[in-house]
C-alpha atoms as a PDB file:
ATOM      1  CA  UNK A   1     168.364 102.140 -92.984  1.00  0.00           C
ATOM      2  CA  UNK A   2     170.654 100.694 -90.292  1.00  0.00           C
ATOM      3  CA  UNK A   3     170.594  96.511 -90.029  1.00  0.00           C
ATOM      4  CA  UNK A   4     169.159  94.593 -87.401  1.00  0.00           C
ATOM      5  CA  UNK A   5     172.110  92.782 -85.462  1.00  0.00           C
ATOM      6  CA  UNK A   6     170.796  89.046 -84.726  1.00  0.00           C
ATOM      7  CA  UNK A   7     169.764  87.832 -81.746  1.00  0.00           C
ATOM      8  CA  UNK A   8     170.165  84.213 -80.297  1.00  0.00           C
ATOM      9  CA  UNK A   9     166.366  84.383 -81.744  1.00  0.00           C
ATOM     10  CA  UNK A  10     166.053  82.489 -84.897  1.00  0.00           C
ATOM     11  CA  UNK A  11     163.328  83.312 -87.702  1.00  0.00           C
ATOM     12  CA  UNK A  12     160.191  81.506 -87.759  1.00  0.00           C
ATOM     13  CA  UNK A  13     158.441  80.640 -91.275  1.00  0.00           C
ATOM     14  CA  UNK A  14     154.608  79.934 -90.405  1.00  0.00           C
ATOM     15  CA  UNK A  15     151.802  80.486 -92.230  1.00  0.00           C
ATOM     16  CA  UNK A  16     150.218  83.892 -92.406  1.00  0.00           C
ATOM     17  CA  UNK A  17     146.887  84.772 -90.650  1.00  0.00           C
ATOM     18  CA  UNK A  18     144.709  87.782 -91.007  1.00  0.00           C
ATOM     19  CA  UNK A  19     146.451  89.746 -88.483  1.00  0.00           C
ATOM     20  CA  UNK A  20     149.484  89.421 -90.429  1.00  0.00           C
ATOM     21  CA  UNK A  21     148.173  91.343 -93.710  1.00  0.00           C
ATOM     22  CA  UNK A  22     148.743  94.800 -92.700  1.00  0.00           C
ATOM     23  CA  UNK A  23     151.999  94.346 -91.857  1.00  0.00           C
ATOM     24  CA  UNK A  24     152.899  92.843 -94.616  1.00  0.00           C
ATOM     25  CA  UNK A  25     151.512  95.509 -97.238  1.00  0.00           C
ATOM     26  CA  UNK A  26     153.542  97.823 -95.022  1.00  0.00           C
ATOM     27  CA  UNK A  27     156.452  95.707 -96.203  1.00  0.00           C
ATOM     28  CA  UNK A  28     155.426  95.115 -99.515  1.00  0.00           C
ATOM     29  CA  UNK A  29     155.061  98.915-100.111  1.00  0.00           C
ATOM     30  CA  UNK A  30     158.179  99.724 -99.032  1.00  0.00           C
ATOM     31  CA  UNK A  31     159.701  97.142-101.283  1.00  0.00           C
ATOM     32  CA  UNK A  32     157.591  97.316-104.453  1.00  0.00           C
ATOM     33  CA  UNK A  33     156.253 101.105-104.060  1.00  0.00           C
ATOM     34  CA  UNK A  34     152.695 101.722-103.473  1.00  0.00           C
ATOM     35  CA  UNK A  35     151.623 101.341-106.870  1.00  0.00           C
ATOM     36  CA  UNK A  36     153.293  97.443-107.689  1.00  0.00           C
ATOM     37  CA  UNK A  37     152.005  96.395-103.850  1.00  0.00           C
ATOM     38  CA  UNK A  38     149.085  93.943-103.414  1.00  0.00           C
ATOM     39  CA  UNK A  39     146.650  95.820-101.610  1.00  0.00           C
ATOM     40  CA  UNK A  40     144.977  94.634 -98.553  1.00  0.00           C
ATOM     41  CA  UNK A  41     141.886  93.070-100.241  1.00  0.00           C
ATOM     42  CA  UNK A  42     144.501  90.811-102.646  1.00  0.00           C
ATOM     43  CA  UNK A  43     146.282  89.613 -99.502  1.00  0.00           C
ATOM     44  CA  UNK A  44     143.001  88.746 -98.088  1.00  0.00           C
ATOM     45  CA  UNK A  45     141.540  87.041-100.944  1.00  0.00           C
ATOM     46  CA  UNK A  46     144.897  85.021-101.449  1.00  0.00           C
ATOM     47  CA  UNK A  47     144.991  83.930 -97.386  1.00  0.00           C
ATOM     48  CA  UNK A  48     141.085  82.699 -98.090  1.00  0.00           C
ATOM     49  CA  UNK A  49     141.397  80.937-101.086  1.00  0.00           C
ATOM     50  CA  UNK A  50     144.532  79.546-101.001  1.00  0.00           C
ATOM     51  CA  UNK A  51     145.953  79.698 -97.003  1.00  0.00           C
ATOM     52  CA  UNK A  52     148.811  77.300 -97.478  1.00  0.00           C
ATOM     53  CA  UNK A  53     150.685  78.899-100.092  1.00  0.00           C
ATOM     54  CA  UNK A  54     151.248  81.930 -97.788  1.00  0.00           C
ATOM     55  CA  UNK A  55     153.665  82.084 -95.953  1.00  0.00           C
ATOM     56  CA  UNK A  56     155.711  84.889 -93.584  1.00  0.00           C
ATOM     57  CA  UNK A  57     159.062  85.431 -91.695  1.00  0.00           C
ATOM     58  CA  UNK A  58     158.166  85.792 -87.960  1.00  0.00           C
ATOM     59  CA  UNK A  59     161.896  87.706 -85.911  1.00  0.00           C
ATOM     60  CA  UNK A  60     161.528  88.768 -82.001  1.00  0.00           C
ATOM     61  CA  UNK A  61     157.632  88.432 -82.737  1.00  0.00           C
ATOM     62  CA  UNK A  62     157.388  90.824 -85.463  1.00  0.00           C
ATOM     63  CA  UNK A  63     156.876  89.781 -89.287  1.00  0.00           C
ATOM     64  CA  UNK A  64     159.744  90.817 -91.555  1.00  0.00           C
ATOM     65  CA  UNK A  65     159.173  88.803 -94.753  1.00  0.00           C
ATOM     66  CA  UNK A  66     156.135  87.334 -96.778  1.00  0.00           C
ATOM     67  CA  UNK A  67     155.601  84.975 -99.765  1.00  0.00           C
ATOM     68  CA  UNK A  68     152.388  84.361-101.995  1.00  0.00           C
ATOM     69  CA  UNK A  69     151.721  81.614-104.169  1.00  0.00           C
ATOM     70  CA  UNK A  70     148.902  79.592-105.563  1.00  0.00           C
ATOM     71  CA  UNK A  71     148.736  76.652-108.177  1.00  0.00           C
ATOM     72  CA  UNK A  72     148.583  76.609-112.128  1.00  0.00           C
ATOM     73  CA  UNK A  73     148.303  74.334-114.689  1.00  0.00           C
ATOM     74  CA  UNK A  74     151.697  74.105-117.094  1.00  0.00           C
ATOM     75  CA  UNK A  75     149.157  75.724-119.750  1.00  0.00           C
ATOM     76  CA  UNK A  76     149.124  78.840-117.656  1.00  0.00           C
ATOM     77  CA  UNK A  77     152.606  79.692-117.357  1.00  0.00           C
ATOM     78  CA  UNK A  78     153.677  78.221-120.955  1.00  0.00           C
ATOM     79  CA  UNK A  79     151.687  80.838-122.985  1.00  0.00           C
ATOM     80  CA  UNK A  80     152.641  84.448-122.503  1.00  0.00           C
ATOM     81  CA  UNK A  81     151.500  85.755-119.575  1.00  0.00           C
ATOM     82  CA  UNK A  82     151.780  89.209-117.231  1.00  0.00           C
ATOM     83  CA  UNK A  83     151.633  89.047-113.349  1.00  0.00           C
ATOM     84  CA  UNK A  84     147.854  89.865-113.560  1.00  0.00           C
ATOM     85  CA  UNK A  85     147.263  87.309-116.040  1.00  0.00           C
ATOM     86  CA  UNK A  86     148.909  84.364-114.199  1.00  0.00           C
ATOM     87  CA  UNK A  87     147.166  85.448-110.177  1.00  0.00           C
ATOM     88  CA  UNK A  88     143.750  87.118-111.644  1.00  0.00           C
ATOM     89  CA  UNK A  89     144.894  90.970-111.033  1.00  0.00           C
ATOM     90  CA  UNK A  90     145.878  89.709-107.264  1.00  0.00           C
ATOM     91  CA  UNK A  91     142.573  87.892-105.820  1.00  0.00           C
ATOM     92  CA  UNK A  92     144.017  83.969-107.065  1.00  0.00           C
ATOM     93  CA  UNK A  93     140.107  83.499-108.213  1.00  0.00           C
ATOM     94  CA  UNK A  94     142.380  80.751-110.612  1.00  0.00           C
ATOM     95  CA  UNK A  95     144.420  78.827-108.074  1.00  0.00           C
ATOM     96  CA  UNK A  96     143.443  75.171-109.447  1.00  0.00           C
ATOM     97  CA  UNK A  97     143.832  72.793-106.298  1.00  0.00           C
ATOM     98  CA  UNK A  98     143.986  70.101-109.364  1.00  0.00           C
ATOM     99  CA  UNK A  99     147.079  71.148-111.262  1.00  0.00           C
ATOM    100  CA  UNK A 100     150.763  70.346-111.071  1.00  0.00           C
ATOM    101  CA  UNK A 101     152.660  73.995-110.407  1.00  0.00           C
ATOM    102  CA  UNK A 102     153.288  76.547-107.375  1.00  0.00           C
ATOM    103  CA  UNK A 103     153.730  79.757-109.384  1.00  0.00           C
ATOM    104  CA  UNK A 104     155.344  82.394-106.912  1.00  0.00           C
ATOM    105  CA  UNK A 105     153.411  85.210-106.840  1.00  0.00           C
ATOM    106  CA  UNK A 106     155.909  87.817-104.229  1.00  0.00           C
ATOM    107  CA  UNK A 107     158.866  87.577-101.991  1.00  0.00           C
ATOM    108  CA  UNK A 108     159.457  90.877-100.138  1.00  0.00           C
ATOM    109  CA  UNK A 109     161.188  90.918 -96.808  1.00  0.00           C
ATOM    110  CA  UNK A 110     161.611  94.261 -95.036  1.00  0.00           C
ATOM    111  CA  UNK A 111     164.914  95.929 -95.863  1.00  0.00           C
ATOM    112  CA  UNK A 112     166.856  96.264 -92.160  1.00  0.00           C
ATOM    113  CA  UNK A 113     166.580  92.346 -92.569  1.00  0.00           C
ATOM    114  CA  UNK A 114     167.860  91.386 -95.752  1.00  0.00           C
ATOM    115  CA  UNK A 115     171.157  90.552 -94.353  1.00  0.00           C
ATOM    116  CA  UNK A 116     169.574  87.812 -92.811  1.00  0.00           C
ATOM    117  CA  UNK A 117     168.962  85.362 -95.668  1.00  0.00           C
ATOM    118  CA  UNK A 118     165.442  85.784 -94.760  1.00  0.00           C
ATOM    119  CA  UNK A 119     164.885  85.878 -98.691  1.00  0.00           C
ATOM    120  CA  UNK A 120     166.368  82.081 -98.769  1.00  0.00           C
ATOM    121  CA  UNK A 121     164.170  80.673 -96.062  1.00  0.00           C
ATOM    122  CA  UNK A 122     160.926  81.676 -97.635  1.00  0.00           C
ATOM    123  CA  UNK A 123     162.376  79.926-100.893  1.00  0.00           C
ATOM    124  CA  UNK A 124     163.473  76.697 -98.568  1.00  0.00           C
ATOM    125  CA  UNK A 125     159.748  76.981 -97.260  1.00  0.00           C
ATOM    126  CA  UNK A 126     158.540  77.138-100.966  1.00  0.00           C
ATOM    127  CA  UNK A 127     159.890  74.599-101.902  1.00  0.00           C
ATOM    128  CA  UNK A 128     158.968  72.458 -98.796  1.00  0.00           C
ATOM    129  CA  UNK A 129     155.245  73.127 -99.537  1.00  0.00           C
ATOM    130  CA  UNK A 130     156.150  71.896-103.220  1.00  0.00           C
ATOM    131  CA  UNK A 131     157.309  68.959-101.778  1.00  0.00           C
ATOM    132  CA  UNK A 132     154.406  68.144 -99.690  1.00  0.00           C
ATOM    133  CA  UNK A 133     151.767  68.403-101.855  1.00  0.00           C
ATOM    134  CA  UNK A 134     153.518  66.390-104.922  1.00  0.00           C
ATOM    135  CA  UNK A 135     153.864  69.185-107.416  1.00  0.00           C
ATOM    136  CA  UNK A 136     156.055  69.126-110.290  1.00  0.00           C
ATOM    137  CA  UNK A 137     157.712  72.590-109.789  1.00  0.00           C
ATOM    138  CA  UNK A 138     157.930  75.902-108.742  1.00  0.00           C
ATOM    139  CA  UNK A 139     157.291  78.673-111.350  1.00  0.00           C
ATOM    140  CA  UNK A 140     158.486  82.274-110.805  1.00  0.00           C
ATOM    141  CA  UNK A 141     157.832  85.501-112.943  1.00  0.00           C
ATOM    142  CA  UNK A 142     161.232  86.954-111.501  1.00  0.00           C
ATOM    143  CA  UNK A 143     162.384  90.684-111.312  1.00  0.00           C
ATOM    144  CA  UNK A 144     165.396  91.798-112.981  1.00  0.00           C
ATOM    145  CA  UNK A 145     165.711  94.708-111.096  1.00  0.00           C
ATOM    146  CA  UNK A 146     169.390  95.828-112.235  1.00  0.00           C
ATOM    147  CA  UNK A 147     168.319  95.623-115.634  1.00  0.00           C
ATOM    148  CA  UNK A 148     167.463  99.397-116.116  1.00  0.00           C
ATOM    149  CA  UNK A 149     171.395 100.288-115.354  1.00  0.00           C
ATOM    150  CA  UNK A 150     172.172  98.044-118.764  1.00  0.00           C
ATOM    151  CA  UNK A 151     169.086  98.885-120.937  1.00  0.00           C
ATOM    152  CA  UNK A 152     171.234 101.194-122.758  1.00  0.00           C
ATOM    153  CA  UNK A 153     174.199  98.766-123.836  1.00  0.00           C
ATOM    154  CA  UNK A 154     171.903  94.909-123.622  1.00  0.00           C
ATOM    155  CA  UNK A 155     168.630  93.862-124.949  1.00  0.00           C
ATOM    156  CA  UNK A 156     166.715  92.188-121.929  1.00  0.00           C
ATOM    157  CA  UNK A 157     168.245  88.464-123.356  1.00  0.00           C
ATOM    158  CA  UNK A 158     171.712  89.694-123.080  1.00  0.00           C
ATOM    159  CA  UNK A 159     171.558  91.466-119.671  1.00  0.00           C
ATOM    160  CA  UNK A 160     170.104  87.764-118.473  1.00  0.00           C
ATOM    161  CA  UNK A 161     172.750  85.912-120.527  1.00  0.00           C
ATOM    162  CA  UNK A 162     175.575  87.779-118.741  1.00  0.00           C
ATOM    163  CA  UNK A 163     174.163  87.475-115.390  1.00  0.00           C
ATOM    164  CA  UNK A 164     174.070  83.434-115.949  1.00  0.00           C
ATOM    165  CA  UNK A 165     177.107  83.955-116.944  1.00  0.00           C
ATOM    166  CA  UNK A 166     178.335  85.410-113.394  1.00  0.00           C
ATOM    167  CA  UNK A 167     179.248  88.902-115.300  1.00  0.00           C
ATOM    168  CA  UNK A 168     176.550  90.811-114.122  1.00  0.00           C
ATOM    169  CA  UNK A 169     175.198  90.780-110.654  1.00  0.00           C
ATOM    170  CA  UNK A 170     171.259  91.058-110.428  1.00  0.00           C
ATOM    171  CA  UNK A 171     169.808  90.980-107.005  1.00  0.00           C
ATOM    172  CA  UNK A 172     166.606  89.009-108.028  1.00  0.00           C
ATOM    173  CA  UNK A 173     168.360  86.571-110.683  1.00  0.00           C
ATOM    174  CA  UNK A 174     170.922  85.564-109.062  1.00  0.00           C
ATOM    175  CA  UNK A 175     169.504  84.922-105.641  1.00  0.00           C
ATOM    176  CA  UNK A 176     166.890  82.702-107.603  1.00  0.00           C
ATOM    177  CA  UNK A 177     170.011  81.172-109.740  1.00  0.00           C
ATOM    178  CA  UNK A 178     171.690  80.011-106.777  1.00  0.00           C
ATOM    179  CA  UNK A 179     168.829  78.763-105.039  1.00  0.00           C
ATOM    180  CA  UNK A 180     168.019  75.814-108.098  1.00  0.00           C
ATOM    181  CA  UNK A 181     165.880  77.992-110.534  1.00  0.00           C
ATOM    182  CA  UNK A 182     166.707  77.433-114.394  1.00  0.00           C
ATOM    183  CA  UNK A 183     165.839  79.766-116.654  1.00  0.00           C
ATOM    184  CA  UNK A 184     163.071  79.442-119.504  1.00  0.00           C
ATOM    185  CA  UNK A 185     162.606  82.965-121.140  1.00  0.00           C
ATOM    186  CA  UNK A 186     161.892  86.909-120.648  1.00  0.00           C
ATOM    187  CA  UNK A 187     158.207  87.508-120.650  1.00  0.00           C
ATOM    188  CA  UNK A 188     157.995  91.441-121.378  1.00  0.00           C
ATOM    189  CA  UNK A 189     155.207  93.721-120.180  1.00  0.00           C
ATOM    190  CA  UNK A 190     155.650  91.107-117.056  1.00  0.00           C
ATOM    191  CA  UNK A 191     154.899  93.958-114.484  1.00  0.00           C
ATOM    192  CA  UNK A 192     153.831  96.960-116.218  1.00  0.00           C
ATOM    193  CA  UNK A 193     154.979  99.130-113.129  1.00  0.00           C
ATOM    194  CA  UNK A 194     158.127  97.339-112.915  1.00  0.00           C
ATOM    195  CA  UNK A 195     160.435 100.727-114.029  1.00  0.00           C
ATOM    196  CA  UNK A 196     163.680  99.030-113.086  1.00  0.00           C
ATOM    197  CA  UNK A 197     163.486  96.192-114.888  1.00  0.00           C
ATOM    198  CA  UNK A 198     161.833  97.977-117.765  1.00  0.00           C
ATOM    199  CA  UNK A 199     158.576  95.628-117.621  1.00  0.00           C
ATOM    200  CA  UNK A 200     160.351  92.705-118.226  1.00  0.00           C
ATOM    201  CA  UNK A 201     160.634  89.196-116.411  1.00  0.00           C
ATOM    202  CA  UNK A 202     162.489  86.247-116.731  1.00  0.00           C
ATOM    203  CA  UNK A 203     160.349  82.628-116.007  1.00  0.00           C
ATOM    204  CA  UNK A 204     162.126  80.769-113.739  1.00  0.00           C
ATOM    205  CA  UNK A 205     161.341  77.020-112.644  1.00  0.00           C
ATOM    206  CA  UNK A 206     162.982  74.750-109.619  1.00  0.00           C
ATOM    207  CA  UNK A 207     161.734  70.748-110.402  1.00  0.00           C
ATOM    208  CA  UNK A 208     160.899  69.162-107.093  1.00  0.00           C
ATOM    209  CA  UNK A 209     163.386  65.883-106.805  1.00  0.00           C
ATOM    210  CA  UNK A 210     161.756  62.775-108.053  1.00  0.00           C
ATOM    211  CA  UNK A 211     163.085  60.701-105.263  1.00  0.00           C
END
């Protein structure tokens, strides 16, 4: 698919409303496949329950990008965990207002627009939000979408070893390794759908400055 050239236009990060939700399934199926998308009844639920922590990429009046998040305890994301697991299959029935941690449930930004850094905003915005509700951290159950092009020479720990390392270029990784994250462990089974990255995950964390 051919890239969007930029305009003098600049991308807008806002929150998302309920007009935004079909458009961003459309997105998120083209990104994920039909099968790893949040359907329209997830995006819903999240928007109700939890409106702040989603957020979308607004370009010449069209969206192009989406995140989802909600809150978890330290608890939650410590003990082994799938993506159902940590956002209740999607709805965020367990966002806890109380606790300490934005765990990042998606990033998808339509493809024609990836050249954009669109990606990197919705992490700046992220972390913003972070920020401005005194939270300890972000928390991501990150893709390793490269992975299944090295399953046959690395076990999951060595294909993320050598992409810390700088040898091997990962899409997902990286982008979240040069945007702060640290890396904590592979959490496998992660995304059951997940083919390219063979199930697995790798939990990521950016701490919020102190100061």
């Amino acid at each position: 698919m051919d890239k969007v050239k930029e305009s003098t236009e600049e991308v807008i990060i806002r929150p998302v409303t309920q007009n935004d939700i079909p458009t961003i399934r459309s997105i998120a199926v083209e990104g994920f496949g039909e099968d790893v998308a949040f359907k329209l009844e997830h995006y819903e639920s999240q928007l109700s329950i939890f409106p702040e922590g989603q957020q979308c990429a607004e370009y010449n009046g069209t969206i192009i990008g989406a995140s989802g998040s909600l809150i978890v305890t330290r608890d939650q994301f410590e003990k082994d965990h799938t993506l159902d697991d940590i956002c209740n299959k999607g709805y965020i029935y367990n966002h806890n207002p109380e606790a300490n941690h934005l765990y990042g449930i998606e990033v998808v930004v339509q493809s024609k627009y990836r050249h954009m850094k669109v990606g990197k905003q919705l992490y700046q915005a992220r972390k913003d939000l972070c920020q401005q509700l005194q939270l300890e951290s972000i928390v991501i159950g990150g893709r390793i979408p490269f992975y299944h092009k090295y399953a046959h020479q690395y076990s999951p720990s060595e294909y993320v070893d050598n992409v810390m390392k700088r040898k091997i270029y990962d899409p997902v990784m990286t982008f979240q390794l040069n945007n702060g994250f640290t890396f904590h462990r592979i959490m496998r089974g992660y995304l059951p759908e997940d083919k390219e990255s063979c199930t697995n995950a790798t939990l990521m964390e950016w701490k919020a400055p102190n100061d």
